[in-house]
Protein backbone atom coordinates (compact mmCIF):
# COMPACT_ATOMS: atom_id res chain seq x y z
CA UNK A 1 0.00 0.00 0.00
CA UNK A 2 1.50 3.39 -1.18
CA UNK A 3 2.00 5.75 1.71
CA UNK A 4 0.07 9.54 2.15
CA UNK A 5 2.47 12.13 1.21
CA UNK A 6 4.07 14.23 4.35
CA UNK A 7 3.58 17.71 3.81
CA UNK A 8 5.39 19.95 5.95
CA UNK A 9 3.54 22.33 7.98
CA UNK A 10 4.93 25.59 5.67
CA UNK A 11 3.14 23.89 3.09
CA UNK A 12 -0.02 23.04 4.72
CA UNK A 13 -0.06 26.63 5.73
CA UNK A 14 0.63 27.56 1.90
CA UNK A 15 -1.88 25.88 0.64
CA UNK A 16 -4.40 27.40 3.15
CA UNK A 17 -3.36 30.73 2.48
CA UNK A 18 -3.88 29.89 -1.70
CA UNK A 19 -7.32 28.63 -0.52
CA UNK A 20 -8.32 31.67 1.55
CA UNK A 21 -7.05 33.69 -1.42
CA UNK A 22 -9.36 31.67 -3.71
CA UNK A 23 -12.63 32.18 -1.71
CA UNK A 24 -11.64 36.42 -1.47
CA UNK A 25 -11.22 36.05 -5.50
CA UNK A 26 -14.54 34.11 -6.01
CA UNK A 27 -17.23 35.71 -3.94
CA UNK A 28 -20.93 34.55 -4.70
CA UNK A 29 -23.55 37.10 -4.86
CA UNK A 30 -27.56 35.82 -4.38
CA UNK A 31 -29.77 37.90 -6.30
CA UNK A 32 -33.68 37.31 -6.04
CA UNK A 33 -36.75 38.86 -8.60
CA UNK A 34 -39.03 40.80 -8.32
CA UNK A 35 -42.61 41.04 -9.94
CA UNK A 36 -42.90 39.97 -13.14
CA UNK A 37 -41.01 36.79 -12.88
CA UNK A 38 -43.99 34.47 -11.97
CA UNK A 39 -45.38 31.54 -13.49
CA UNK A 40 -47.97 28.68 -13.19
CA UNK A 41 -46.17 26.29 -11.05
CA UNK A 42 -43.59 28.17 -9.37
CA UNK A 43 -42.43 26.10 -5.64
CA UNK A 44 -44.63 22.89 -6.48
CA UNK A 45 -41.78 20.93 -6.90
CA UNK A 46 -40.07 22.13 -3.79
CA UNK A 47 -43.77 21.26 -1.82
CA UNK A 48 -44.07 17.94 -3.51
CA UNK A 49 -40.02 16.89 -2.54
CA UNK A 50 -38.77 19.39 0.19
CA UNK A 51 -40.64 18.53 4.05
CA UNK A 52 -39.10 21.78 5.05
CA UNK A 53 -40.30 23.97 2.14
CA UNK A 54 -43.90 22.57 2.72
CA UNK A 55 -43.61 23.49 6.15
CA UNK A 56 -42.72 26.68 5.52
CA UNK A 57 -45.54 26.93 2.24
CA UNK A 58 -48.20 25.81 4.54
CA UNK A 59 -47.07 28.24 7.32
CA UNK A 60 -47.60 30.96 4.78
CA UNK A 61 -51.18 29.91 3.94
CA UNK A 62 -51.76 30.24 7.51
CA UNK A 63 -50.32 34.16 7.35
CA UNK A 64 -52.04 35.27 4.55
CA UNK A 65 -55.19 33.80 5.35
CA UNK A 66 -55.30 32.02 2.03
CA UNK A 67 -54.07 29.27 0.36
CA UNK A 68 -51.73 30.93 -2.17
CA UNK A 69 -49.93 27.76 -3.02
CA UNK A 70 -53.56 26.54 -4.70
CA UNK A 71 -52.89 29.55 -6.78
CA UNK A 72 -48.61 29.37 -7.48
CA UNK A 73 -49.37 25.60 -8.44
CA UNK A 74 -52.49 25.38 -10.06
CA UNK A 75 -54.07 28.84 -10.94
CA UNK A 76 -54.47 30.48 -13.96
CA UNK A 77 -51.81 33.45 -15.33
CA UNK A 78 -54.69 35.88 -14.43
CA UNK A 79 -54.48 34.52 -10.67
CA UNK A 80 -51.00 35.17 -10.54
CA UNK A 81 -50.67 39.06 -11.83
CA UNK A 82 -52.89 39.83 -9.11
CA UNK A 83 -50.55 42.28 -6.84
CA UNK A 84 -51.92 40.72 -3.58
CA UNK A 85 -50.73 37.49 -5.03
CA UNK A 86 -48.09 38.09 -6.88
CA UNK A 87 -45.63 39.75 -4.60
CA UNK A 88 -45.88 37.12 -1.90
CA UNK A 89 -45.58 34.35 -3.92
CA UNK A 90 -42.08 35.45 -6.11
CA UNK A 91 -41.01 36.29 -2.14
CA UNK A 92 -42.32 32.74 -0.70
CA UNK A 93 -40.68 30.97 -4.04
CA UNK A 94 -37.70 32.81 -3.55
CA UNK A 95 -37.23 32.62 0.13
CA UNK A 96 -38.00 29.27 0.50
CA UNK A 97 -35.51 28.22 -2.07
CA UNK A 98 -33.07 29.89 -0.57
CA UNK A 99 -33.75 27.60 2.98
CA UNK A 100 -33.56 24.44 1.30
CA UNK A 101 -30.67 25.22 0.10
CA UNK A 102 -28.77 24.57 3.51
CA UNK A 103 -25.10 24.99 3.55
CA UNK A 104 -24.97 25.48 -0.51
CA UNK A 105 -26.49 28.96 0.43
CA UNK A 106 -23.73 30.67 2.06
CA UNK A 107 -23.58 34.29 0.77
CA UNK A 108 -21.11 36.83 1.04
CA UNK A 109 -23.36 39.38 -0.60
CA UNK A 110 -27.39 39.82 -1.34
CA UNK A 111 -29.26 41.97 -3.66
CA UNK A 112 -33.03 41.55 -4.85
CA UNK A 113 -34.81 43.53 -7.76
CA UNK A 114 -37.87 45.65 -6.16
CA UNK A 115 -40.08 43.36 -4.53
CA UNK A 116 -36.91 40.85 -4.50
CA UNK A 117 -35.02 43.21 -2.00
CA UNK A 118 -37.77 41.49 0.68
CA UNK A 119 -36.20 38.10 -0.31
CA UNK A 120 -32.71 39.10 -0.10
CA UNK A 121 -33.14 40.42 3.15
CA UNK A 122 -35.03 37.90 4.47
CA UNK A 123 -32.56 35.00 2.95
CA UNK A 124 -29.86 37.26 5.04
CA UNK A 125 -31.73 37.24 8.08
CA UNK A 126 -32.42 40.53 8.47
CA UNK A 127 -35.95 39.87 8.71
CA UNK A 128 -37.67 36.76 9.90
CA UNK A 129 -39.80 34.40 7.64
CA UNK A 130 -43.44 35.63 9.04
CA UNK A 131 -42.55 39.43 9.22
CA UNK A 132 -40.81 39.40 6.00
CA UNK A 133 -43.95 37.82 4.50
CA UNK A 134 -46.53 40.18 6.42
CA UNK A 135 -44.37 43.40 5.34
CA UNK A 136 -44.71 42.17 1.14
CA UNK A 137 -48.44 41.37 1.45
CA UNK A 138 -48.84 44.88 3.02
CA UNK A 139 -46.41 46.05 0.80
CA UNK A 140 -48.70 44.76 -2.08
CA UNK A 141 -52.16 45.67 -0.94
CA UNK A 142 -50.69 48.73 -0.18
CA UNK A 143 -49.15 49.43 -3.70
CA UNK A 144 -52.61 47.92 -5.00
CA UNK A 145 -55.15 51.08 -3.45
CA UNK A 146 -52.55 53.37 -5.02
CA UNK A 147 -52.91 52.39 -8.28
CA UNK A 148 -56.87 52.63 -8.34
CA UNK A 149 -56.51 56.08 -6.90
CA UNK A 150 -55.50 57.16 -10.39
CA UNK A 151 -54.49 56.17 -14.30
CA UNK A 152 -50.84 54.93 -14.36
CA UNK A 153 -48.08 52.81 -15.96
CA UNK A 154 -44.91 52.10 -17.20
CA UNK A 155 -42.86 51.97 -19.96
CA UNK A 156 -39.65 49.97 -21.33
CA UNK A 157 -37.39 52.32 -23.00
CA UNK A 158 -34.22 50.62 -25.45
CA UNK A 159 -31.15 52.07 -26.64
CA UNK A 160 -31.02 55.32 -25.33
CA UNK A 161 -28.96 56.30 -22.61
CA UNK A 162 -29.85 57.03 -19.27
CA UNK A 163 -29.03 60.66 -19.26
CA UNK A 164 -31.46 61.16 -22.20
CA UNK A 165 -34.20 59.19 -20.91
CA UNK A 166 -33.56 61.32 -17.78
CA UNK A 167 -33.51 64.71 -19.52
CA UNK A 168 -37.19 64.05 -21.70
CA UNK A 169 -38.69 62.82 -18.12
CA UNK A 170 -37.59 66.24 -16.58
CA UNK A 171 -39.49 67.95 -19.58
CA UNK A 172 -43.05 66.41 -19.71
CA UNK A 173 -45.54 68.07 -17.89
CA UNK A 174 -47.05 65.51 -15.12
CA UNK A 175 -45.56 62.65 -13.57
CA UNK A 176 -43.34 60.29 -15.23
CA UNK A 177 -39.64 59.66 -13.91
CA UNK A 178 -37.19 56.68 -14.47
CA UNK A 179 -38.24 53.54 -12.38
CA UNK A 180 -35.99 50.70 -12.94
CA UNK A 181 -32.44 51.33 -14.43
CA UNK A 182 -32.07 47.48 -15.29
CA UNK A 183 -28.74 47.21 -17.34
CA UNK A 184 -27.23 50.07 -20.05
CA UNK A 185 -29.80 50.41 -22.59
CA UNK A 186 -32.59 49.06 -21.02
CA UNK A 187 -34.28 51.85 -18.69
CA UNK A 188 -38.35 51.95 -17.16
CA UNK A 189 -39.89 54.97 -16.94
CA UNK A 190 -43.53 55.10 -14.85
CA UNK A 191 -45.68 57.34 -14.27
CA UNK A 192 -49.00 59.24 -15.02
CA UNK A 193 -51.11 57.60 -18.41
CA UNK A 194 -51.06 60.80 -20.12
CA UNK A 195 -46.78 62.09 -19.33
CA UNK A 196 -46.12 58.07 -20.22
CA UNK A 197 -47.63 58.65 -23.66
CA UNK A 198 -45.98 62.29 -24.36
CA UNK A 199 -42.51 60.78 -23.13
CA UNK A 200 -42.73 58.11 -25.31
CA UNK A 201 -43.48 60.06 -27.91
CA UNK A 202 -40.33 62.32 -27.38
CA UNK A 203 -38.16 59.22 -26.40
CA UNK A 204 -38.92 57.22 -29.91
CA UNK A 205 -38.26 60.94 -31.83
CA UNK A 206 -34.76 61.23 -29.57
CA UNK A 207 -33.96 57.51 -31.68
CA UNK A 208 -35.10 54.94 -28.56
CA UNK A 209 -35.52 51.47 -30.25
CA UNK A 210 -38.45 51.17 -28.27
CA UNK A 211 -40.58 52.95 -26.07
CA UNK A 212 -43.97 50.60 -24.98
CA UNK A 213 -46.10 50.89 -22.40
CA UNK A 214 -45.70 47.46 -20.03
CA UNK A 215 -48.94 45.45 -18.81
CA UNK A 216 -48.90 46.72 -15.31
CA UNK A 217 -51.07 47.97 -12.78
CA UNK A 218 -49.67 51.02 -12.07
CA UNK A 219 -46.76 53.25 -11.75
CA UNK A 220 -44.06 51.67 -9.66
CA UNK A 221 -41.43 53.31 -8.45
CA UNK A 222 -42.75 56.92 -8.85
CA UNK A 223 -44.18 59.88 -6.77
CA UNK A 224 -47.46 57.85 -7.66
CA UNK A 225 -47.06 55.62 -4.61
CA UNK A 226 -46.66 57.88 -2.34
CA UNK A 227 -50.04 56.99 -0.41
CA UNK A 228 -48.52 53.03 -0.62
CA UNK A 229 -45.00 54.45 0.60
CA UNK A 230 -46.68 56.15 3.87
CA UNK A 231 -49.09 53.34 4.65
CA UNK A 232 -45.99 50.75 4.13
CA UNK A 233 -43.67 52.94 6.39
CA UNK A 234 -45.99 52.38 9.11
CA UNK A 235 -45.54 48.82 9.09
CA UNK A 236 -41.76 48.73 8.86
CA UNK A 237 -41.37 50.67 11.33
CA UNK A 238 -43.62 48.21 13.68
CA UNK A 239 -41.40 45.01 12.26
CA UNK A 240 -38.38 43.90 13.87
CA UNK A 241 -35.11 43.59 11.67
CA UNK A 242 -31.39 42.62 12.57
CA UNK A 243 -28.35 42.57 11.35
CA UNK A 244 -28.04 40.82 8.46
CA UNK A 245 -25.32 37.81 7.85
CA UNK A 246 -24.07 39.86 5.17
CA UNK A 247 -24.05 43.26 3.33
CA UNK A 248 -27.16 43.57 1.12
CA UNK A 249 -27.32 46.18 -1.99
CA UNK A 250 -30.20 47.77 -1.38
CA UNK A 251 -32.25 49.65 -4.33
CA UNK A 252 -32.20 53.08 -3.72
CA UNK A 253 -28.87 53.69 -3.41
CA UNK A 254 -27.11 50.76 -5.08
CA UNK A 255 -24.99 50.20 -1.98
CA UNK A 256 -24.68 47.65 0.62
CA UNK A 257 -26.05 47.85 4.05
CA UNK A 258 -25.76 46.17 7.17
CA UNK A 259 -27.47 48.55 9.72
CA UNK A 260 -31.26 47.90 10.42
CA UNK A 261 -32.33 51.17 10.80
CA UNK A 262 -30.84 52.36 7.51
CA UNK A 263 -32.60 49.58 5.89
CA UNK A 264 -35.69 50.08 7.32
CA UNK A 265 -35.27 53.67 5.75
CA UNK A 266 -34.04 52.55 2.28
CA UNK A 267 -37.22 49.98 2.30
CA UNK A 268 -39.56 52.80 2.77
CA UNK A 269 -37.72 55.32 -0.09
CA UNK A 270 -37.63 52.28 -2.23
CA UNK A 271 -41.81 52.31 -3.43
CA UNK A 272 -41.15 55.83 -4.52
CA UNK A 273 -37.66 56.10 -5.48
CA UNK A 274 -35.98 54.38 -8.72
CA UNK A 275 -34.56 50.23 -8.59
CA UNK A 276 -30.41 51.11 -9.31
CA UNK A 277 -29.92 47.81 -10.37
CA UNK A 278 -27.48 48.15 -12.86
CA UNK A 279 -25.72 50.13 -10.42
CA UNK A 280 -26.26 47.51 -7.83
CA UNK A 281 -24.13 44.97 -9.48
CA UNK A 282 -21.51 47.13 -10.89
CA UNK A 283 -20.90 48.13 -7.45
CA UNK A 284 -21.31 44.17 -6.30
CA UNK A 285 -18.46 43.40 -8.93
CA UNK A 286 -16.75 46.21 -7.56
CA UNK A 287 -16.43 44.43 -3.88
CA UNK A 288 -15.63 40.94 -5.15
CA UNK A 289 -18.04 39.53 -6.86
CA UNK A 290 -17.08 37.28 -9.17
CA UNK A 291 -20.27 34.82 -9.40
CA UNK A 292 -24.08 36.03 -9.38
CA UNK A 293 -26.62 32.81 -8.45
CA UNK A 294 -30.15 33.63 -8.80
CA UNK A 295 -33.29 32.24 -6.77
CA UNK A 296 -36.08 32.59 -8.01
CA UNK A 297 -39.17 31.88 -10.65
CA UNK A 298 -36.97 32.87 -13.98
CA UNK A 299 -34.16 33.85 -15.18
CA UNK A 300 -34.58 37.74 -15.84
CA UNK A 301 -31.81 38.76 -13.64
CA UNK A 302 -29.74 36.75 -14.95
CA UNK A 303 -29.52 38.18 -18.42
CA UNK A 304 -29.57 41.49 -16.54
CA UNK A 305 -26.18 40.79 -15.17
CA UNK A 306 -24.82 40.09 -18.29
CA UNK A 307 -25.80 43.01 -19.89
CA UNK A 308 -24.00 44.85 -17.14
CA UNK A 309 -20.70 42.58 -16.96
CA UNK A 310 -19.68 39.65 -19.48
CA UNK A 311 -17.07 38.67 -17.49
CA UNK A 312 -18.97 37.45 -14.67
CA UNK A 313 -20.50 33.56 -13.89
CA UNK A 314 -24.15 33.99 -13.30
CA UNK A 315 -26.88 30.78 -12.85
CA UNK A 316 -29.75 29.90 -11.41
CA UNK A 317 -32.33 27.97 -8.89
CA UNK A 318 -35.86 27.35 -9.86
């Protein structure tokens, strides 16, 4: 029988060191979705095969006071745009995910797209399970009155840049603003019905590729959900949070936070203040990150990433 190789202590020590250096050169970021992602479907393979997600799916029936997993698994695609049902279940598919994942999900950074910034915070433990879930079906009912109070939308805006889209916003009379800056080139604006229409109009004569108007409920992300932002800030500020595990890039500011009151704040800004996620990541890649997984119904952010840097790995957990 061939005998184990001795190695010297200096070497063991080495070969730590090249492994510690290895883990600072490939840090994983967890990035989660936010609405839009959804499908028929979404979690009812992690019921059917996961004891723990089940638990956790059935506790969430309990919350909410209905059974939303009749409605993830086998609803209809009109069931599932519904805000009030929407919102909680990307957050419960996401979240969820993320627990069964045991020691696979060890991140040294979060991030989550709008509604997905609930996910990455609770995944980080900065919120529990329960509160995290109670905070996005307020958040959602909330955002829900606002956008019957009066006519809005968005818009996807192509190939112009940011600065441009920007400038025609500032010039339309009524409310319409940039939303979501989601990777260069590909910019949301939201708003009023009527200053959606004129700034498309302007944006398509400035040489956008495209400038439609998005099947949404509302205006997102604008001055529109104000009433949403006041009645939401009321609950946060009711809801217990710690620190998290790790630093999570929070939307309005596209930098990472650690400090529960400062999250609290950037959670309340965030229903009427613009998703930086392109800035997000760049500033992600900035501190490390060399590998972006997402969890989650779809693959949106994803692509997103690699709009915003080729050179990164990015995948995926459905």
């Amino acid at each position: 029988m061939s005998k184990i190789p001795y190695f010297s202590r200096k070497k063991r020590n080495f070969a730590l060191l090249l492994l510690h250096i290895y883990y600072l050169l490939n840090m994983k970021a967890f990035v989660f979705p936010g609405q839009g992602a959804q499908f028929v479907g979404m979690g009812k393979d992690l019921y059917d095969n996961n004891p723990v997600a089940r638990e956790m799916f059935e506790k969430a029936n309990e919350v909410l006071g209905f059974r939303i997993t009749d409605l993830m698994f086998e609803g209809t695609d009109e069931d599932l745009r519904q805000t009030k049902v929407t919102q909680p279940a990307i957050f419960l598919h996401s979240v969820i995910l993320a627990k069964t994942l045991g020691d696979e999900f060890k991140p040294e950074m979060t991030a989550g797209h709008s509604l997905g910034e609930f996910s990455a915070l609770v995944a980080a433990g900065a919120l529990n399970f329960e509160d995290g879930l109670r905070l996005v079906s307020a958040r959602a009912q909330a955002m829900q009155k606002a956008c019957e109070l009066k006519p809005s939308t968005m818009a996807a805006v192509l190939a112009l840049p940011d600065e441009k889209v920007e400038e025609i916003c500032a010039g339309i009379d009524g409310v319409v603003v940039c939303a979501n800056y989601n990777c260069p080139g590909q910019l949301v604006i939201s708003g009023e019905e009527p200053a959606i229409d004129a700034a498309c109009e302007q944006l398509l004569a400035a040489g956008a590729k495209r400038a439609l108007k998005l099947k949404v409920g509302g205006a997102f992300h604008s001055p529109c959900m104000e009433p949403a932002r006041a009645e939401l800030a009321e609950a946060i500020e009711k809801t217990n949070f710690s620190v998290p595990v790790c630093p999570v890039y929070q939307n309005v500011d596209a930098k990472p936070h650690t400090d529960p009151e400062e999250i609290k704040a950037n959670l309340v800004a965030q229903l009427t203040a613009p998703v930086r996620w392109t800035q997000s990541v760049q500033n992600m890649i900035a501190d490390g990150a060399t590998e972006f997984v997402e969890l989650g119904p779809g693959k949106v952010l994803q692509g997103l990433v690699l709009k915003i840097n080729r050179e990164v790995a990015v995948s995926g957990k459905q």
